[in-house]
Protein backbone atom coordinates (compact mmCIF):
# COMPACT_ATOMS: atom_id res chain seq x y z
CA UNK A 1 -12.47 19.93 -3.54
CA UNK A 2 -14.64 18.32 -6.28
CA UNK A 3 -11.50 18.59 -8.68
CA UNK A 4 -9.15 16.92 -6.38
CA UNK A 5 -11.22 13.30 -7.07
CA UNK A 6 -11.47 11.02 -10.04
CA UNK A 7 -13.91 9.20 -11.15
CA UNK A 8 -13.52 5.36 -12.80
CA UNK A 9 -14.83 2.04 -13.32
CA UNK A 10 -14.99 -0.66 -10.55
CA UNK A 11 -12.88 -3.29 -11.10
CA UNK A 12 -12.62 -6.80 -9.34
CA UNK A 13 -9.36 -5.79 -7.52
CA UNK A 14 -11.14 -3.12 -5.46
CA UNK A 15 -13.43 -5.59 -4.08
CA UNK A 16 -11.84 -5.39 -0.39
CA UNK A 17 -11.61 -1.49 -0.57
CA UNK A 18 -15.55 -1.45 -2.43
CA UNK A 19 -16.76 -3.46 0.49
CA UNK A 20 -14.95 -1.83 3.29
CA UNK A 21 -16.64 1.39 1.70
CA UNK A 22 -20.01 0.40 1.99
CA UNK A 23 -19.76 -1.37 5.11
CA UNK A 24 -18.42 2.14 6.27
CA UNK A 25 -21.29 4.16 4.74
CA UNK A 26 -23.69 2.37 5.38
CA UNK A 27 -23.05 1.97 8.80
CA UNK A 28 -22.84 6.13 8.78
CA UNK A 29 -26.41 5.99 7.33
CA UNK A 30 -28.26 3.91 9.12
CA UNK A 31 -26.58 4.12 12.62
CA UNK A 32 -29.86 3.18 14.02
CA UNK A 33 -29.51 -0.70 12.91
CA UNK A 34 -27.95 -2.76 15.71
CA UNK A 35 -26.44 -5.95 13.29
CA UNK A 36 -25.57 -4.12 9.89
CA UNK A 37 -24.02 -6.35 7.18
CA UNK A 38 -20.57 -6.90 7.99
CA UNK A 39 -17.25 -6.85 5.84
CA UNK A 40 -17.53 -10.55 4.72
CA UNK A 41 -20.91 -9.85 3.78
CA UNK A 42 -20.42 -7.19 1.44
CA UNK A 43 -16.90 -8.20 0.01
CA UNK A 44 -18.73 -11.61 -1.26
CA UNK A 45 -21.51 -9.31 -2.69
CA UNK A 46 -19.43 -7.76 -4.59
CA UNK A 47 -17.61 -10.96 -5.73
CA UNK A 48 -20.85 -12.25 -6.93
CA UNK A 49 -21.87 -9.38 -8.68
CA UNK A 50 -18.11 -9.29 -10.29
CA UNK A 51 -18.00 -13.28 -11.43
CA UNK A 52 -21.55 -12.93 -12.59
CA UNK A 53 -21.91 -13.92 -16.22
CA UNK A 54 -24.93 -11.47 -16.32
CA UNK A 55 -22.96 -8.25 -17.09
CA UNK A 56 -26.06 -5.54 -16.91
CA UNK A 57 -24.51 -3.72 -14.10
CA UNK A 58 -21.62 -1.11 -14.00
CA UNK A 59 -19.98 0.96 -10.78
CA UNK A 60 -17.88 3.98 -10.37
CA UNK A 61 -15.69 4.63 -7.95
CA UNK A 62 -14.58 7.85 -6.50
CA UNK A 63 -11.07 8.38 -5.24
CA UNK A 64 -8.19 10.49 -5.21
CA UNK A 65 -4.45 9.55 -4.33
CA UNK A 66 -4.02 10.50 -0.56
CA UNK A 67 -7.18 8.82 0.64
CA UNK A 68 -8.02 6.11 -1.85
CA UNK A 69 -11.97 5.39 -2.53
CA UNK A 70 -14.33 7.68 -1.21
CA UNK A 71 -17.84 7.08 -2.85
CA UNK A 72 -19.24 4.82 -5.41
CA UNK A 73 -22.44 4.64 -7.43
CA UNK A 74 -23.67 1.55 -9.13
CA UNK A 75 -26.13 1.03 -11.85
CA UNK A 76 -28.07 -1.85 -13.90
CA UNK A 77 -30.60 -1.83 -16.58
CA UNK A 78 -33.95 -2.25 -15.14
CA UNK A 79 -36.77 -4.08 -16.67
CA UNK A 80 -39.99 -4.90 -14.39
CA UNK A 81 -43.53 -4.87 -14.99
CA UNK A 82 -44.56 -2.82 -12.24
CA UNK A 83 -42.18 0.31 -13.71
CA UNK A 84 -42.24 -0.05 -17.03
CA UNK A 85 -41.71 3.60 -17.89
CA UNK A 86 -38.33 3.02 -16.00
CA UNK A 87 -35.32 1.23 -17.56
CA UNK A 88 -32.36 2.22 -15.80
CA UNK A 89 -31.90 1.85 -11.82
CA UNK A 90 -29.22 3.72 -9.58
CA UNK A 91 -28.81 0.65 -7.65
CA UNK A 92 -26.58 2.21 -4.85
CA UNK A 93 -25.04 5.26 -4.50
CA UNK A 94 -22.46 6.40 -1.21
CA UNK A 95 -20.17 8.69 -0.01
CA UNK A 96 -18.44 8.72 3.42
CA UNK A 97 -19.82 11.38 5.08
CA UNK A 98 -16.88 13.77 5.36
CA UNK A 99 -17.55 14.24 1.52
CA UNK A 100 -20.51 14.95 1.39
CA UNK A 101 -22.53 18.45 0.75
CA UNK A 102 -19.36 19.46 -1.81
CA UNK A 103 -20.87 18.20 -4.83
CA UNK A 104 -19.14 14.72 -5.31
CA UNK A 105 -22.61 12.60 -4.91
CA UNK A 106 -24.00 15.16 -7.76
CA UNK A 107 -20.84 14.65 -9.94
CA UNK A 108 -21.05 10.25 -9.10
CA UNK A 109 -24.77 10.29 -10.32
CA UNK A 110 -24.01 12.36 -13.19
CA UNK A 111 -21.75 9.71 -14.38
CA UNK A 112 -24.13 7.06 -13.69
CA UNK A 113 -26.18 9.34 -15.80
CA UNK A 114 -23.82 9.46 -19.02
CA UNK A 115 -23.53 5.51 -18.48
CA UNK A 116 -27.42 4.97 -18.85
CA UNK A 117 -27.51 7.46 -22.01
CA UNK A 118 -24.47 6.02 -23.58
CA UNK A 119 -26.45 2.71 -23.78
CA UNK A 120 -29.94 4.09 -24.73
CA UNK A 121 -31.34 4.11 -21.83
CA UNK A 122 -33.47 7.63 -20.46
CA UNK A 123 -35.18 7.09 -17.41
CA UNK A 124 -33.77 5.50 -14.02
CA UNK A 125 -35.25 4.56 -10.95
CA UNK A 126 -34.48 4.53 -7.42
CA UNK A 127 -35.66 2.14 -4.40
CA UNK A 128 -33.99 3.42 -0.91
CA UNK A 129 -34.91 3.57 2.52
CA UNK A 130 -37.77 6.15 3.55
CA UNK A 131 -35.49 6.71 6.49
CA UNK A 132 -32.31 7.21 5.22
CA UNK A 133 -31.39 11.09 5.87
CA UNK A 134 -29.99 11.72 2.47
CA UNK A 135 -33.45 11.47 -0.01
CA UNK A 136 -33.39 14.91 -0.20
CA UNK A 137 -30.08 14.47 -2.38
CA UNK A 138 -32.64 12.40 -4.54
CA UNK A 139 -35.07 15.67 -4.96
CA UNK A 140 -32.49 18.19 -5.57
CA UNK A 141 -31.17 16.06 -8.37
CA UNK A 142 -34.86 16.28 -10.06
CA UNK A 143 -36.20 12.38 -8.57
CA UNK A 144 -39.78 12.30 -7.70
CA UNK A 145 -41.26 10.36 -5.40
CA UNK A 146 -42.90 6.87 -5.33
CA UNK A 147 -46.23 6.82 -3.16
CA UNK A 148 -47.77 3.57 -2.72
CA UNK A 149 -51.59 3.46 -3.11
CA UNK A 150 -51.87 4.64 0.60
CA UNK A 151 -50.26 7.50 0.47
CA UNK A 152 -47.33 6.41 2.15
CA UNK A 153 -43.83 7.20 0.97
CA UNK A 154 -41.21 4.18 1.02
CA UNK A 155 -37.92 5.59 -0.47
CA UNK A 156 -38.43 4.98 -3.88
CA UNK A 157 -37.78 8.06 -7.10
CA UNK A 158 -37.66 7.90 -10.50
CA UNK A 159 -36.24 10.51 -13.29
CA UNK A 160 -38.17 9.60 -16.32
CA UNK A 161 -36.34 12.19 -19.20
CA UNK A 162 -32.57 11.83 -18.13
CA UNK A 163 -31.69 13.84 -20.98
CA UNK A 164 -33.87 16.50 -20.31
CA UNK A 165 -33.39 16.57 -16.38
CA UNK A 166 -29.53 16.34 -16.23
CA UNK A 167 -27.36 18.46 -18.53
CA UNK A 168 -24.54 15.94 -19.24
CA UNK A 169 -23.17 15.25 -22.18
CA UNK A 170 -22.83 11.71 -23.12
C-alpha cells in the first residue's frame, strides 16, 4: 500500500481539500469534542498560513490518484526559550484513519524529517493532546516525552539528534 501514495508540497490550491482533511481527522481523533472546528474554520487557517509573508513553515501532502489527499504533516522552525535544545516543530501531522497502521504516518514524518535536515535544523519538537490515541506513533518513531514539573504528561515529545534517530537521507 505505502507505494501506491505520493508524497508533495502543499500548495495554496489544495486549501479546500487540506481543510476538509483535517476537519475529517480531526474529528476521527478527538470524537469526544462536541463543537470541533468546522470547515470554514480550518480552510481560512490554512489561507492565513498560505498568504503569510512569514514563510518558516512547509506541509506535505499525501495522496494518490483514485482517492486524492489522504494525510498531511506540517512543519516550522521553532525558536522559544523554554526549548531551546529544540529548533524544529512537527506542527501537525494526520492521516484518515483507514490509512493508518501501514506505514504512511512513518513515511509523512520522515519527510518532515529530510525537510528539517535539508535546512540545518536536528532536533524537532512536538506539542499534542495527552489524549489523543495516536502518541504512541510519537514513541515508536524515537519521541520522548515532555513531563511538566508535576509529573504529569501533557502530549508534548521531542527528538533531539534527527540525524541520528531517523535513517533518512537528506
Amino acid at each position: 500500500m505505502t507505494n501506491e501514495f505520493i508524497i508533495r508540497e502543499a500548495v495554496s490550491t489544495a486549501i479546500p481539500a487540506l481543510a476538509q482533511l483535517q476537519v475529517v481527522t480531526w474529528a476521527a481523533t478527538y470524537p469526544e469534542v462536541k463543537d470541533p472546528p468546522a470547515f470554514e474554520i480550518r480552510a481560512w487557517q490554512w489561507e492565513q498560513q498560505f498568504n503569510s509573508m512569514d514563510k518558516n513553515w512547509f506541509c506535505f501532502v499525501m495522496e494518490n490518484e483514485k482517492t486524492g489527499l489522504i494525510g498531511f504533516a506540517k512543519g516550522i522552525t521553532y525558536d522559544h526559550n523554554e526549548l531551546p535544545q529544540f529548533k524544529g516543530e512537527l506542527n501537525k501531522i494526520y492521516i484518515l484513519k483507514q490509512y493508518q497502521q501501514h506505514g504512511l504516518g512513518t513515511r509523512l514524518l520522515e519527510t518532515v524529517v529530510k525537510r528539517f535536515l535539508s535546512i540545518g535544523i536536528n532536533s524537532m519538537v512536538l506539542f499534542g493532546e495527552a489524549q489523543n490515541p495516536f502518541l504512541a506513533f510519537y514513541e515508536k518513531t524515537g519521541g520522548k516525552k515532555f513531563y511538566a514539573k508535576n509529573g504529569e504528561f501533557h502530549g508534548g515529545y521531542g527528538w533531539t539528534d534527527l540525524k541520528k534517530t531517523f535513517s533518512v537521507n537528506e
